[in-house]
PDB file of N, CA and C in Angstrom:
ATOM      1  N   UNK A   1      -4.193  12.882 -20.438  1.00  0.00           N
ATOM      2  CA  UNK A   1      -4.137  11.846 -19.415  1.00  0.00           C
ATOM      3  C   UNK A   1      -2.715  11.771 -18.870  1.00  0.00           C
ATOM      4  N   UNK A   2      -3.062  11.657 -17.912  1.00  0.00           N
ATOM      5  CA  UNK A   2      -1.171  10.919 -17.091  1.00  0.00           C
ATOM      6  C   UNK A   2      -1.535   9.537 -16.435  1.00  0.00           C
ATOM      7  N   UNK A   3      -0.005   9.173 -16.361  1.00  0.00           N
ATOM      8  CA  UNK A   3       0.092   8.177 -15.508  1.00  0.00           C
ATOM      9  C   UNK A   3       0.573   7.898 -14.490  1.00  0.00           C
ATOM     10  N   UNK A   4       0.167   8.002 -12.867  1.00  0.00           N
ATOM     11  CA  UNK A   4       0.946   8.252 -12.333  1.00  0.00           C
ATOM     12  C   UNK A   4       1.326   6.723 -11.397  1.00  0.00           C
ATOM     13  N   UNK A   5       2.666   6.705 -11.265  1.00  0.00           N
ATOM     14  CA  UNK A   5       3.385   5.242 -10.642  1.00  0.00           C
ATOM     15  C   UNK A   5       3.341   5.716  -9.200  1.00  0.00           C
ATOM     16  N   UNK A   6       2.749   5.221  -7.720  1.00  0.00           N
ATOM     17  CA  UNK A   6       3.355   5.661  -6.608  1.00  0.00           C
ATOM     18  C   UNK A   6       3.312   4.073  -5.921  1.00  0.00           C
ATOM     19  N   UNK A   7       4.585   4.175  -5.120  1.00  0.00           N
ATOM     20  CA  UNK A   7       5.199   2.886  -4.939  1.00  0.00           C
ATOM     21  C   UNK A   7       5.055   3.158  -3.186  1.00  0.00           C
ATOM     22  N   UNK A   8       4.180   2.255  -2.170  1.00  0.00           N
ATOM     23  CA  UNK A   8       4.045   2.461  -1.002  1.00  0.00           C
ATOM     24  C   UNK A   8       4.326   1.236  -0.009  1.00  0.00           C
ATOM     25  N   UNK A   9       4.912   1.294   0.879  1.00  0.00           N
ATOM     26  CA  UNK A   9       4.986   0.710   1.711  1.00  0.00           C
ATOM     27  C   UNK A   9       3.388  -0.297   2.170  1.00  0.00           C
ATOM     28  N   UNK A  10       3.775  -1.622   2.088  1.00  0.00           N
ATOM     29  CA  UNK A  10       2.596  -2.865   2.589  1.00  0.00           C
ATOM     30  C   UNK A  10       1.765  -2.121   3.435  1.00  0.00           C
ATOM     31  N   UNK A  11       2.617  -1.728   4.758  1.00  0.00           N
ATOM     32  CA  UNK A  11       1.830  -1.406   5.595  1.00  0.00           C
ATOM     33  C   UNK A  11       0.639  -0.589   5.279  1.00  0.00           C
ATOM     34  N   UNK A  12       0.781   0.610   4.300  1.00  0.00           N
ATOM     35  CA  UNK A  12      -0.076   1.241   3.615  1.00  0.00           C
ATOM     36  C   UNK A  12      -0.960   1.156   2.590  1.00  0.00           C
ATOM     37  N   UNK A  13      -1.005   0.233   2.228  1.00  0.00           N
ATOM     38  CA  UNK A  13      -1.748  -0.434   1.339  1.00  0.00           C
ATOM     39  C   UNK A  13      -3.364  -0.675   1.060  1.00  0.00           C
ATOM     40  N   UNK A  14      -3.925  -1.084   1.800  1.00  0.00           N
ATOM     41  CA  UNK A  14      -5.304  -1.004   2.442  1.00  0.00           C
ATOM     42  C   UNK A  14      -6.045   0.206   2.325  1.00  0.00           C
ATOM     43  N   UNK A  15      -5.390   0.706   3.287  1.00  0.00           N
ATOM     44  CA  UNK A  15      -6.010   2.246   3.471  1.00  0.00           C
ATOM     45  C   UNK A  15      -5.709   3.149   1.934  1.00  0.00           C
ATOM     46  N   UNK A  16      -4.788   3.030   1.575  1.00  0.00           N
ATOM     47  CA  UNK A  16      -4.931   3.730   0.161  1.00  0.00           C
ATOM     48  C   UNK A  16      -5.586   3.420  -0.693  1.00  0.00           C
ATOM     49  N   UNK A  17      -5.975   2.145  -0.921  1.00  0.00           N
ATOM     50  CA  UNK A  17      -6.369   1.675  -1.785  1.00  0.00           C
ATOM     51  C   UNK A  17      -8.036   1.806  -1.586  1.00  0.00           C
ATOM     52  N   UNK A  18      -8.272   1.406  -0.716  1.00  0.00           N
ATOM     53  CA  UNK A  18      -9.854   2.085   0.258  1.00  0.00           C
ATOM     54  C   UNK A  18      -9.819   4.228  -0.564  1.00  0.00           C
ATOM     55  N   UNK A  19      -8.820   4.571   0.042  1.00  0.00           N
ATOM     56  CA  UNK A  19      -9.172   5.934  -0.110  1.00  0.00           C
ATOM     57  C   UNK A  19      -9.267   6.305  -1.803  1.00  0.00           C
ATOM     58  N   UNK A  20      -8.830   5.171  -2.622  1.00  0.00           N
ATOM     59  CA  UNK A  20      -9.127   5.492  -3.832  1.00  0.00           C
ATOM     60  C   UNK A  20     -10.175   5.342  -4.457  1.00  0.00           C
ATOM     61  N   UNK A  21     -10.933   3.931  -3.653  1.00  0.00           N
ATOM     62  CA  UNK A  21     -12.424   3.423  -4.306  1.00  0.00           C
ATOM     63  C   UNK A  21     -12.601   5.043  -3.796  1.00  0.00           C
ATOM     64  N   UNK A  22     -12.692   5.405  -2.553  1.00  0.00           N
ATOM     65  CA  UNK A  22     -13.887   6.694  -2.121  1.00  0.00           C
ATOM     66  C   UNK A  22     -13.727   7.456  -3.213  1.00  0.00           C
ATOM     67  N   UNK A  23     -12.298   7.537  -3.325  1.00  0.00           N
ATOM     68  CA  UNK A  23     -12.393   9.070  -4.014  1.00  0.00           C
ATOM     69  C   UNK A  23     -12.619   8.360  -6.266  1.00  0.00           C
ATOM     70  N   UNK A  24     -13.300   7.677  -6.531  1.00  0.00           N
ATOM     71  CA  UNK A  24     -13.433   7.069  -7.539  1.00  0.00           C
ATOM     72  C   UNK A  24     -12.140   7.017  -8.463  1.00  0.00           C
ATOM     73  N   UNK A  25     -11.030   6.588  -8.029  1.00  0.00           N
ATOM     74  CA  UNK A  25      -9.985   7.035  -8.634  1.00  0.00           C
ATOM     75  C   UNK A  25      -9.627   5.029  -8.853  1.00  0.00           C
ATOM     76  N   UNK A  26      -9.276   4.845 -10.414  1.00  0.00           N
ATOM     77  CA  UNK A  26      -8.590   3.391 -10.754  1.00  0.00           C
ATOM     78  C   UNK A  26      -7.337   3.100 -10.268  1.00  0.00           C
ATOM     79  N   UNK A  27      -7.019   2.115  -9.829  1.00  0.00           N
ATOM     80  CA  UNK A  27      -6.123   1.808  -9.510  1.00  0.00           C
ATOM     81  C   UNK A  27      -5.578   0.201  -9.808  1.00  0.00           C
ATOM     82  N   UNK A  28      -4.363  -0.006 -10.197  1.00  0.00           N
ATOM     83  CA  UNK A  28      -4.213  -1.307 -10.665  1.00  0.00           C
ATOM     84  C   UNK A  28      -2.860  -1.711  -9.456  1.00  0.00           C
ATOM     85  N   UNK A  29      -2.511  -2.514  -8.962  1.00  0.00           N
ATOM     86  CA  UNK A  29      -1.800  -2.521  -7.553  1.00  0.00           C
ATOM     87  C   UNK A  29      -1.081  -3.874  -8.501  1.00  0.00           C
ATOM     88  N   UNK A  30       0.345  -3.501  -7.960  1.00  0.00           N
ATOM     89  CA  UNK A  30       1.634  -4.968  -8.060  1.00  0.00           C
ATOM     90  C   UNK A  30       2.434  -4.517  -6.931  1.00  0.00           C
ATOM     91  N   UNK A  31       2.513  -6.089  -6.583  1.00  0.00           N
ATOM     92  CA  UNK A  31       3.484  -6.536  -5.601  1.00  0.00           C
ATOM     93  C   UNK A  31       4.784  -6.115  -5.974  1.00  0.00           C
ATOM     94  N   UNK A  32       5.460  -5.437  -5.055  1.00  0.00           N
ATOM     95  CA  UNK A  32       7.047  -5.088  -5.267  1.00  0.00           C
ATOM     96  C   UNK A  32       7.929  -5.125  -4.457  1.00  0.00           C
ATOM     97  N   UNK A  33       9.499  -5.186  -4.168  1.00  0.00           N
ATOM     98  CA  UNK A  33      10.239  -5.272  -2.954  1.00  0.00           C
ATOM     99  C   UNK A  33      11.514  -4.862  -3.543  1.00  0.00           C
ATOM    100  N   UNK A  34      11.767  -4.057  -2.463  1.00  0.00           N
ATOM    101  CA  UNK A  34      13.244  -3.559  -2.756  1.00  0.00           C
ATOM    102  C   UNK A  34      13.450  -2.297  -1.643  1.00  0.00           C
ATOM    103  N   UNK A  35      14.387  -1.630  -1.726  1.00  0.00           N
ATOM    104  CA  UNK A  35      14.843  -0.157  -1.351  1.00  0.00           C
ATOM    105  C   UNK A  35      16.081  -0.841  -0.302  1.00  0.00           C
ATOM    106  N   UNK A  36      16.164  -0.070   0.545  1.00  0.00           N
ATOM    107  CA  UNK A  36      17.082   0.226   1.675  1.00  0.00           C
ATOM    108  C   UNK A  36      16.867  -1.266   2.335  1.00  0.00           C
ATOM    109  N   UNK A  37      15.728  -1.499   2.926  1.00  0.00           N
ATOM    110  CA  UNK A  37      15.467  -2.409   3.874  1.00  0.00           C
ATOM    111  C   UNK A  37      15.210  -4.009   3.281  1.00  0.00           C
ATOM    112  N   UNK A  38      14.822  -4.117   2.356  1.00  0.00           N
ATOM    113  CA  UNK A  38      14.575  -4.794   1.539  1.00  0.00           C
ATOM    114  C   UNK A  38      13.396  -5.108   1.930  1.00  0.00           C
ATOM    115  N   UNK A  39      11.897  -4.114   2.257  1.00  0.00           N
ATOM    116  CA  UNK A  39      11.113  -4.827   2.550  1.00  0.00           C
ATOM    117  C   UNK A  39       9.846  -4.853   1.354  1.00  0.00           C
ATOM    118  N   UNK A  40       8.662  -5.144   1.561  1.00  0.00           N
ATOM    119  CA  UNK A  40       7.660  -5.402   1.254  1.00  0.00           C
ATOM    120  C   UNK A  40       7.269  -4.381   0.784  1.00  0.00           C
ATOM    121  N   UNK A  41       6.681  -3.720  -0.886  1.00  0.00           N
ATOM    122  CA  UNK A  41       5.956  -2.536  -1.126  1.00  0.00           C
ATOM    123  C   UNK A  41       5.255  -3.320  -2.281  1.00  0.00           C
ATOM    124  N   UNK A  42       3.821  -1.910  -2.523  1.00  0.00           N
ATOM    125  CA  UNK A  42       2.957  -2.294  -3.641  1.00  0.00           C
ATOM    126  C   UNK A  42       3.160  -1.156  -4.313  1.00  0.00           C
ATOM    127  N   UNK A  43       3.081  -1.530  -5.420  1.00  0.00           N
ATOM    128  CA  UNK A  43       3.428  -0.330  -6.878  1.00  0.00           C
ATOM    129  C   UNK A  43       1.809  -0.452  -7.144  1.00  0.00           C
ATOM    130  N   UNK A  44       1.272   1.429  -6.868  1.00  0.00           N
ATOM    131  CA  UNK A  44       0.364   0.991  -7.846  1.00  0.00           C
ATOM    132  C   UNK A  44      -0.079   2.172  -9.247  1.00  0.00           C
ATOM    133  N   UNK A  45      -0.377   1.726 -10.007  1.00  0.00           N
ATOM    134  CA  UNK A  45      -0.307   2.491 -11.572  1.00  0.00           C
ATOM    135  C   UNK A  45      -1.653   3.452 -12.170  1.00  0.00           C
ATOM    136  N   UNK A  46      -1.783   4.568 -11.928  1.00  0.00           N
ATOM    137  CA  UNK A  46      -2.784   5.262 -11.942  1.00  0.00           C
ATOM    138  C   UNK A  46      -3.226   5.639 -13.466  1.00  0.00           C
ATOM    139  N   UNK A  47      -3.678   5.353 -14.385  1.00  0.00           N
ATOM    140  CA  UNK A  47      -4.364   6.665 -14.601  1.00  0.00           C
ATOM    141  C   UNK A  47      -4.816   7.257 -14.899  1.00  0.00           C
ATOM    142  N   UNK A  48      -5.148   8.840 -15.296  1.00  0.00           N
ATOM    143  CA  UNK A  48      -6.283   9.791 -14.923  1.00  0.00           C
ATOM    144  C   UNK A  48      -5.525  11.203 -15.854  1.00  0.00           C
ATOM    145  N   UNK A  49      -7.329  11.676 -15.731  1.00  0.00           N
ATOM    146  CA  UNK A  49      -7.287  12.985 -16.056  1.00  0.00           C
ATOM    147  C   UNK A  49      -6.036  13.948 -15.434  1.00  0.00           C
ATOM    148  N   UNK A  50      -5.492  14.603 -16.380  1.00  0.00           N
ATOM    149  CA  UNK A  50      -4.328  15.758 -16.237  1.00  0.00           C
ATOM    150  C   UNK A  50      -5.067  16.712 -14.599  1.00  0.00           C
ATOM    151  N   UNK A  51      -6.434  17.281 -14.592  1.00  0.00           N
ATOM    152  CA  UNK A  51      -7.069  17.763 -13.625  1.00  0.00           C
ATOM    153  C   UNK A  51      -7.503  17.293 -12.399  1.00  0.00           C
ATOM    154  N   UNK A  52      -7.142  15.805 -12.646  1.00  0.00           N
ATOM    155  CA  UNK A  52      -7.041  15.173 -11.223  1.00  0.00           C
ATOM    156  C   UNK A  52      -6.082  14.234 -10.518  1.00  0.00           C
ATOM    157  N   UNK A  53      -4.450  15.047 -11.402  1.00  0.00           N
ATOM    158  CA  UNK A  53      -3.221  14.123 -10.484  1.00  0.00           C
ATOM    159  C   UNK A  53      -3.214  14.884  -9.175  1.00  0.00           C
ATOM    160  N   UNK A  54      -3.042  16.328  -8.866  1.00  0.00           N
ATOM    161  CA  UNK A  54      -2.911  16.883  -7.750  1.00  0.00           C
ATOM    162  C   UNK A  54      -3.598  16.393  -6.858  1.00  0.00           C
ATOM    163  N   UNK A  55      -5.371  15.998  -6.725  1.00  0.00           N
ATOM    164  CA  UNK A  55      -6.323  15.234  -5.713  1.00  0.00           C
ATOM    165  C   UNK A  55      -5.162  14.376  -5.861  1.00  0.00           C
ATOM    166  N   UNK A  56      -5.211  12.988  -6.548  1.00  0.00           N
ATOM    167  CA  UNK A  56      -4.590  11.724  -6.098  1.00  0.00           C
ATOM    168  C   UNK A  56      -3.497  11.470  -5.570  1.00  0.00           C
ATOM    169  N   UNK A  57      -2.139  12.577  -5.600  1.00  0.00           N
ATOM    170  CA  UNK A  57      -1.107  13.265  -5.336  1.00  0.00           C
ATOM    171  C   UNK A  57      -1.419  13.027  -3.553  1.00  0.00           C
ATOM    172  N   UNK A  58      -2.287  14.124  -3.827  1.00  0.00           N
ATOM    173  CA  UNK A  58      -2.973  14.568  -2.319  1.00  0.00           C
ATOM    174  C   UNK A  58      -3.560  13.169  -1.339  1.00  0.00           C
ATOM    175  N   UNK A  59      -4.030  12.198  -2.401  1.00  0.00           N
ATOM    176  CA  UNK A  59      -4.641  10.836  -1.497  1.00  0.00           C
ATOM    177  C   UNK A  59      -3.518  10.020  -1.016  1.00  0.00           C
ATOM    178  N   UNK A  60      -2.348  10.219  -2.032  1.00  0.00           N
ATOM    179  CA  UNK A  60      -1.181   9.522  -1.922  1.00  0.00           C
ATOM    180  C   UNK A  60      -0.458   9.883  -0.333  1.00  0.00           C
ATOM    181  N   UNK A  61      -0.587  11.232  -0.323  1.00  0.00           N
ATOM    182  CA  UNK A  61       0.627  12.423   1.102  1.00  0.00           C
ATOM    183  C   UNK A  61       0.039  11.746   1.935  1.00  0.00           C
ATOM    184  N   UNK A  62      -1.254  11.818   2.202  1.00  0.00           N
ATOM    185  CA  UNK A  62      -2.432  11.628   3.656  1.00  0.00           C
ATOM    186  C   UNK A  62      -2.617  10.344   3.979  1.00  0.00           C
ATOM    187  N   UNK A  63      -1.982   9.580   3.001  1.00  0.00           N
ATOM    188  CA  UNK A  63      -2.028   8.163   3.820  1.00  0.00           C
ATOM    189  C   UNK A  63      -0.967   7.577   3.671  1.00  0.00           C
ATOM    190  N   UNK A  64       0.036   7.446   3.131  1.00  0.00           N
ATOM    191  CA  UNK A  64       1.213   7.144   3.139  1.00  0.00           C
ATOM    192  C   UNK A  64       2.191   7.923   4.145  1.00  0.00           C
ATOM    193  N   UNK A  65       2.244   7.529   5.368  1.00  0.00           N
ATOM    194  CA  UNK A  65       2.733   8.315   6.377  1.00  0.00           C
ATOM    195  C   UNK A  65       4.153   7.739   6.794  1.00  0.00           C
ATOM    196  N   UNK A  66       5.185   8.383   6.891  1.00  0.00           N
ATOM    197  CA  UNK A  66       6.624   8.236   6.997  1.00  0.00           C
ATOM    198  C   UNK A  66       6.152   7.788   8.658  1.00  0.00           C
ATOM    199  N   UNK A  67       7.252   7.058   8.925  1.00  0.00           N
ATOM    200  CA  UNK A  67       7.349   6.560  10.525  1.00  0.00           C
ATOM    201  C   UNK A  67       8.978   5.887  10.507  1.00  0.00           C
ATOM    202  N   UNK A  68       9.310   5.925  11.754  1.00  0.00           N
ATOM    203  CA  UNK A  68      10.932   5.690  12.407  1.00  0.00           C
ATOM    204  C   UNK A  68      10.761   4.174  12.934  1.00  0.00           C
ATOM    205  N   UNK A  69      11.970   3.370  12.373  1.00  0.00           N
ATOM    206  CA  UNK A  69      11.981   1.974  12.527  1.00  0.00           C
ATOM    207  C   UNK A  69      12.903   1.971  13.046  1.00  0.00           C
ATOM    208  N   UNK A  70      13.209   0.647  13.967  1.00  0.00           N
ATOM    209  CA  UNK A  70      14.986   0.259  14.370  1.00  0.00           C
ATOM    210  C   UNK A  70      15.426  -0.825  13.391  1.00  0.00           C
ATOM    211  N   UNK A  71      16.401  -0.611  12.925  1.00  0.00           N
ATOM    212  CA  UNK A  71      17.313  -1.884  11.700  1.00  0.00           C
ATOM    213  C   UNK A  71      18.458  -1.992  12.590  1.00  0.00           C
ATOM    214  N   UNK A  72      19.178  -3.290  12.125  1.00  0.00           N
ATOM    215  CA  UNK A  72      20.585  -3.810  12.567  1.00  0.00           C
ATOM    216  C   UNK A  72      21.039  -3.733  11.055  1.00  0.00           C
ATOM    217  N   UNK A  73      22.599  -2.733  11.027  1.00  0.00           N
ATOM    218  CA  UNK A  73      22.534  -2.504   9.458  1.00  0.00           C
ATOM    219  C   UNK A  73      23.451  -3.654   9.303  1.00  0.00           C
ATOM    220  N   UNK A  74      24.004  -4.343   7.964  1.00  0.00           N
ATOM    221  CA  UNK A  74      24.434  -5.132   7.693  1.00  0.00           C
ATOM    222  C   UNK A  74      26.033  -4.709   8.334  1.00  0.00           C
ATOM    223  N   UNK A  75      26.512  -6.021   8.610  1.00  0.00           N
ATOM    224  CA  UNK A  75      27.802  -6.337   8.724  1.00  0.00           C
ATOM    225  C   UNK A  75      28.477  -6.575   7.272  1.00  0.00           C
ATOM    226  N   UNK A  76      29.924  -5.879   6.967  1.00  0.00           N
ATOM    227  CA  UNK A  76      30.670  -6.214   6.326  1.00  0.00           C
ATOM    228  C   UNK A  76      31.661  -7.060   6.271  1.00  0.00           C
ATOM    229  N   UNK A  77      32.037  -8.275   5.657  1.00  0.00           N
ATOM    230  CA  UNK A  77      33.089  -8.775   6.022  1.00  0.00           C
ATOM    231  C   UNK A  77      34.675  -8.417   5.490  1.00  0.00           C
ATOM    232  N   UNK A  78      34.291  -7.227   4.546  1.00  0.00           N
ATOM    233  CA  UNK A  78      35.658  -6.651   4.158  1.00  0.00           C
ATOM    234  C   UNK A  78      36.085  -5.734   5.033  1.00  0.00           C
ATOM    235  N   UNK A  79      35.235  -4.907   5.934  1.00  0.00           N
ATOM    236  CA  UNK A  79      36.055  -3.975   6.840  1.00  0.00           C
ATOM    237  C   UNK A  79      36.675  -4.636   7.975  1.00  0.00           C
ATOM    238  N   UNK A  80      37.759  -4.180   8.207  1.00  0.00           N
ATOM    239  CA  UNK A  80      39.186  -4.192   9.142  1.00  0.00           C
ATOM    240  C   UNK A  80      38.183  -4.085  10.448  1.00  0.00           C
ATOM    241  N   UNK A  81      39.142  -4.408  11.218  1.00  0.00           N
ATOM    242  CA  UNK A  81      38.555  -3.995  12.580  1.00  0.00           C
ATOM    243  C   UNK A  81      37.752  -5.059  13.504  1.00  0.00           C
ATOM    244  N   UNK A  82      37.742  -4.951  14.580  1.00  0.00           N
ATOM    245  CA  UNK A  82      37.220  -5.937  15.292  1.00  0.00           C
ATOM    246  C   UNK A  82      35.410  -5.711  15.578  1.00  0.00           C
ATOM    247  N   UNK A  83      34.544  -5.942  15.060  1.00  0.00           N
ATOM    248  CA  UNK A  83      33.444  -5.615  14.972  1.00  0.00           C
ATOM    249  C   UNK A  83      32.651  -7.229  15.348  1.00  0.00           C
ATOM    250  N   UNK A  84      31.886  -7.396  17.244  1.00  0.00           N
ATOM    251  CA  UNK A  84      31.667  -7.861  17.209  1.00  0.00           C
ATOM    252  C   UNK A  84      30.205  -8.602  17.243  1.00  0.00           C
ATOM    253  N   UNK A  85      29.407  -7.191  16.845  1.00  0.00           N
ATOM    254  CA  UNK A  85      28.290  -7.066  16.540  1.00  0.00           C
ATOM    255  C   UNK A  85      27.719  -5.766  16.149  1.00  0.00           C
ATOM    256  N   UNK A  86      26.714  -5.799  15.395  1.00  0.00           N
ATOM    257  CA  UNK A  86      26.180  -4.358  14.870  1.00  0.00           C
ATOM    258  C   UNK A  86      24.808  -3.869  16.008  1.00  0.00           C
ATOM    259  N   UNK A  87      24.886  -2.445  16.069  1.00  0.00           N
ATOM    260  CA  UNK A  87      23.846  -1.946  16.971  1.00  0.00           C
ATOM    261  C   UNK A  87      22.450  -1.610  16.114  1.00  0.00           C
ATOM    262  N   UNK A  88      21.244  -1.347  16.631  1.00  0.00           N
ATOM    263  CA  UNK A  88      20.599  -1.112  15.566  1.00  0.00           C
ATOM    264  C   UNK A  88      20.647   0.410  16.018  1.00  0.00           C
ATOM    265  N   UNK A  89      20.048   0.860  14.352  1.00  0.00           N
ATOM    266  CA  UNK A  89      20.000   2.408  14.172  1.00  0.00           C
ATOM    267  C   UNK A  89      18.355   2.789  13.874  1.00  0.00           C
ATOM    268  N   UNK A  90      17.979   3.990  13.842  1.00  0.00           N
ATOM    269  CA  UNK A  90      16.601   4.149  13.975  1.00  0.00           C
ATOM    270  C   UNK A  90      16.869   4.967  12.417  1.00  0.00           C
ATOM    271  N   UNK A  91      15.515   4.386  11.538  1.00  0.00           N
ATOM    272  CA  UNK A  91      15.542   4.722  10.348  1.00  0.00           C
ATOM    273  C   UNK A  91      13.848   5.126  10.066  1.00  0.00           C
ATOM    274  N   UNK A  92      14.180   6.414   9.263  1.00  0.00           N
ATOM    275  CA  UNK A  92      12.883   6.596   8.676  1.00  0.00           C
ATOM    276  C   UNK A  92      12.336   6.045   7.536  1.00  0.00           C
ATOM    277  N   UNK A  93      11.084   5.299   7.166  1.00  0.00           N
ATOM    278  CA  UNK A  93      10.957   4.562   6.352  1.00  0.00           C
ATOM    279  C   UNK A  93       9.275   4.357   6.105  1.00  0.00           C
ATOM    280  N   UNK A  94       8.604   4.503   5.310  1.00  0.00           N
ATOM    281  CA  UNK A  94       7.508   4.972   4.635  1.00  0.00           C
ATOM    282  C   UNK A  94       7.362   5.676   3.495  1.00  0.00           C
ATOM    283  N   UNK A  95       5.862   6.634   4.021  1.00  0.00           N
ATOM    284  CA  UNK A  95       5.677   8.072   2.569  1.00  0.00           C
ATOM    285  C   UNK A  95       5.560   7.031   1.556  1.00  0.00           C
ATOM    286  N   UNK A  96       5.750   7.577   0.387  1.00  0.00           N
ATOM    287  CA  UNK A  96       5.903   7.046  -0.935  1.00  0.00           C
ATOM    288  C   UNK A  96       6.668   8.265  -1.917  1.00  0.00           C
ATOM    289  N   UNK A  97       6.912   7.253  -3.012  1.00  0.00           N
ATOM    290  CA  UNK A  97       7.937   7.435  -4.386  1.00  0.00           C
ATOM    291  C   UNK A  97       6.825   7.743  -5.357  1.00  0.00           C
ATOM    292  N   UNK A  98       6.673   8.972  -6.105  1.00  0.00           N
ATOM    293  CA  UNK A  98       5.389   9.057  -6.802  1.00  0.00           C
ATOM    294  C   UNK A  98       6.846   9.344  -7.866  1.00  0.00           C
ATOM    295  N   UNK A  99       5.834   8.631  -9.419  1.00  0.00           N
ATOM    296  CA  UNK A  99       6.190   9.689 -10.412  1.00  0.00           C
ATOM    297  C   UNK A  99       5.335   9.632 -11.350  1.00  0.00           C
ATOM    298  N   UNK A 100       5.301  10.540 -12.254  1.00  0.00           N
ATOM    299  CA  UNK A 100       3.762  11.392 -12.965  1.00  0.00           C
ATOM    300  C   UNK A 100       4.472  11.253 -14.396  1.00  0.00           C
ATOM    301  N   UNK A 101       3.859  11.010 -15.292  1.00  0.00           N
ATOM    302  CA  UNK A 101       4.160  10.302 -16.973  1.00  0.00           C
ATOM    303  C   UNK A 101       3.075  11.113 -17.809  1.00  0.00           C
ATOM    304  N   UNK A 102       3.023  11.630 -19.040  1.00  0.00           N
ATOM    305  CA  UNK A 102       2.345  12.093 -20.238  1.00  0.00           C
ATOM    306  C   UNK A 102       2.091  10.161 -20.685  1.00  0.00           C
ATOM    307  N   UNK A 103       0.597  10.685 -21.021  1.00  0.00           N
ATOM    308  CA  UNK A 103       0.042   8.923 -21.764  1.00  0.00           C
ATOM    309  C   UNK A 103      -0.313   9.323 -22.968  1.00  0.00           C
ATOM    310  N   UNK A 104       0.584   8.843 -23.898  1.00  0.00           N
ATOM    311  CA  UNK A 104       0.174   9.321 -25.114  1.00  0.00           C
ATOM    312  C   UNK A 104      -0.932   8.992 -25.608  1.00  0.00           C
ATOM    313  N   UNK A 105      -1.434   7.778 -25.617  1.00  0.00           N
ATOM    314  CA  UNK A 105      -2.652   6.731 -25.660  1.00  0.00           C
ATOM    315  C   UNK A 105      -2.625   5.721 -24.317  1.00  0.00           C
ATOM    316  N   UNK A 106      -4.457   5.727 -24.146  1.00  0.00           N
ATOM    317  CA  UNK A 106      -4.884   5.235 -23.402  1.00  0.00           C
ATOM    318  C   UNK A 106      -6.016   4.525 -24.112  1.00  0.00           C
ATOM    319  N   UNK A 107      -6.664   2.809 -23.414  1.00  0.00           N
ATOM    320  CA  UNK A 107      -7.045   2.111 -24.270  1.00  0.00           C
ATOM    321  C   UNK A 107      -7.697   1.081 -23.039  1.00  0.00           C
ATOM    322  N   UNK A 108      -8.612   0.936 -23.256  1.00  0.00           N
ATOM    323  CA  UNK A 108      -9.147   0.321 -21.958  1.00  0.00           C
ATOM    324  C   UNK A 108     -10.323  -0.454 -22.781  1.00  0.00           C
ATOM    325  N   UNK A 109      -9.589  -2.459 -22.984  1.00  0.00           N
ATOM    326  CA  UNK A 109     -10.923  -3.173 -23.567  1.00  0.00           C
ATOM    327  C   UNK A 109     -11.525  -4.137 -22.630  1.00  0.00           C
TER     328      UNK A 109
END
């Protein structure tokens, strides 16, 4: 068995989670937030047969789709200089963070 952690963007959420009932795959979903932007993601905790991380791998790529955002990046108040506003920058931000674990025991009451 493995376990696999993939951590996705809100926006994606739904639809993955849909594509997992199809594809009969468990899934246990937590609320999470953090990275770059500080926005909104769901962690969710898989898991499964050693012979079927690559499929879920695969459910993970096809719906978790990277897309380009505009941010205003933070202002510093330690840098020098006359800075009297920040521009925004276009950032890529989506996909997902997978990582894949050996389960030594698994136990389901």
């Amino acid at each position: 068995m493995k376990l696999i952690t993939a951590i996705v963007q809100d926006k994606d959420t739904t639809k993955l989670s849909n594509a997992f009932v199809k594809a009969n795959v468990r899934a246990t979903r937590l609320s999470t937030s953090g990275g770059f932007l500080r926005s909104g993601n769901t962690t969710f905790m898989i898991a499964i047969e050693a012979d079927r991380v690559q499929e879920v791998l695969d459910i993970i790529k096809d719906v978790s789709q990277k897309r380009k955002q505009f941010m205003v990046p933070p202002i510093s108040l330690d840098a020098g200089g006359d800075h009297v506003g920040a521009y925004p920058i276009e950032v890529e931000i989506g996909g997902a963070t997978v990582f894949t674990q050996e389960i030594e025991s698994f136990y389901q009451f």
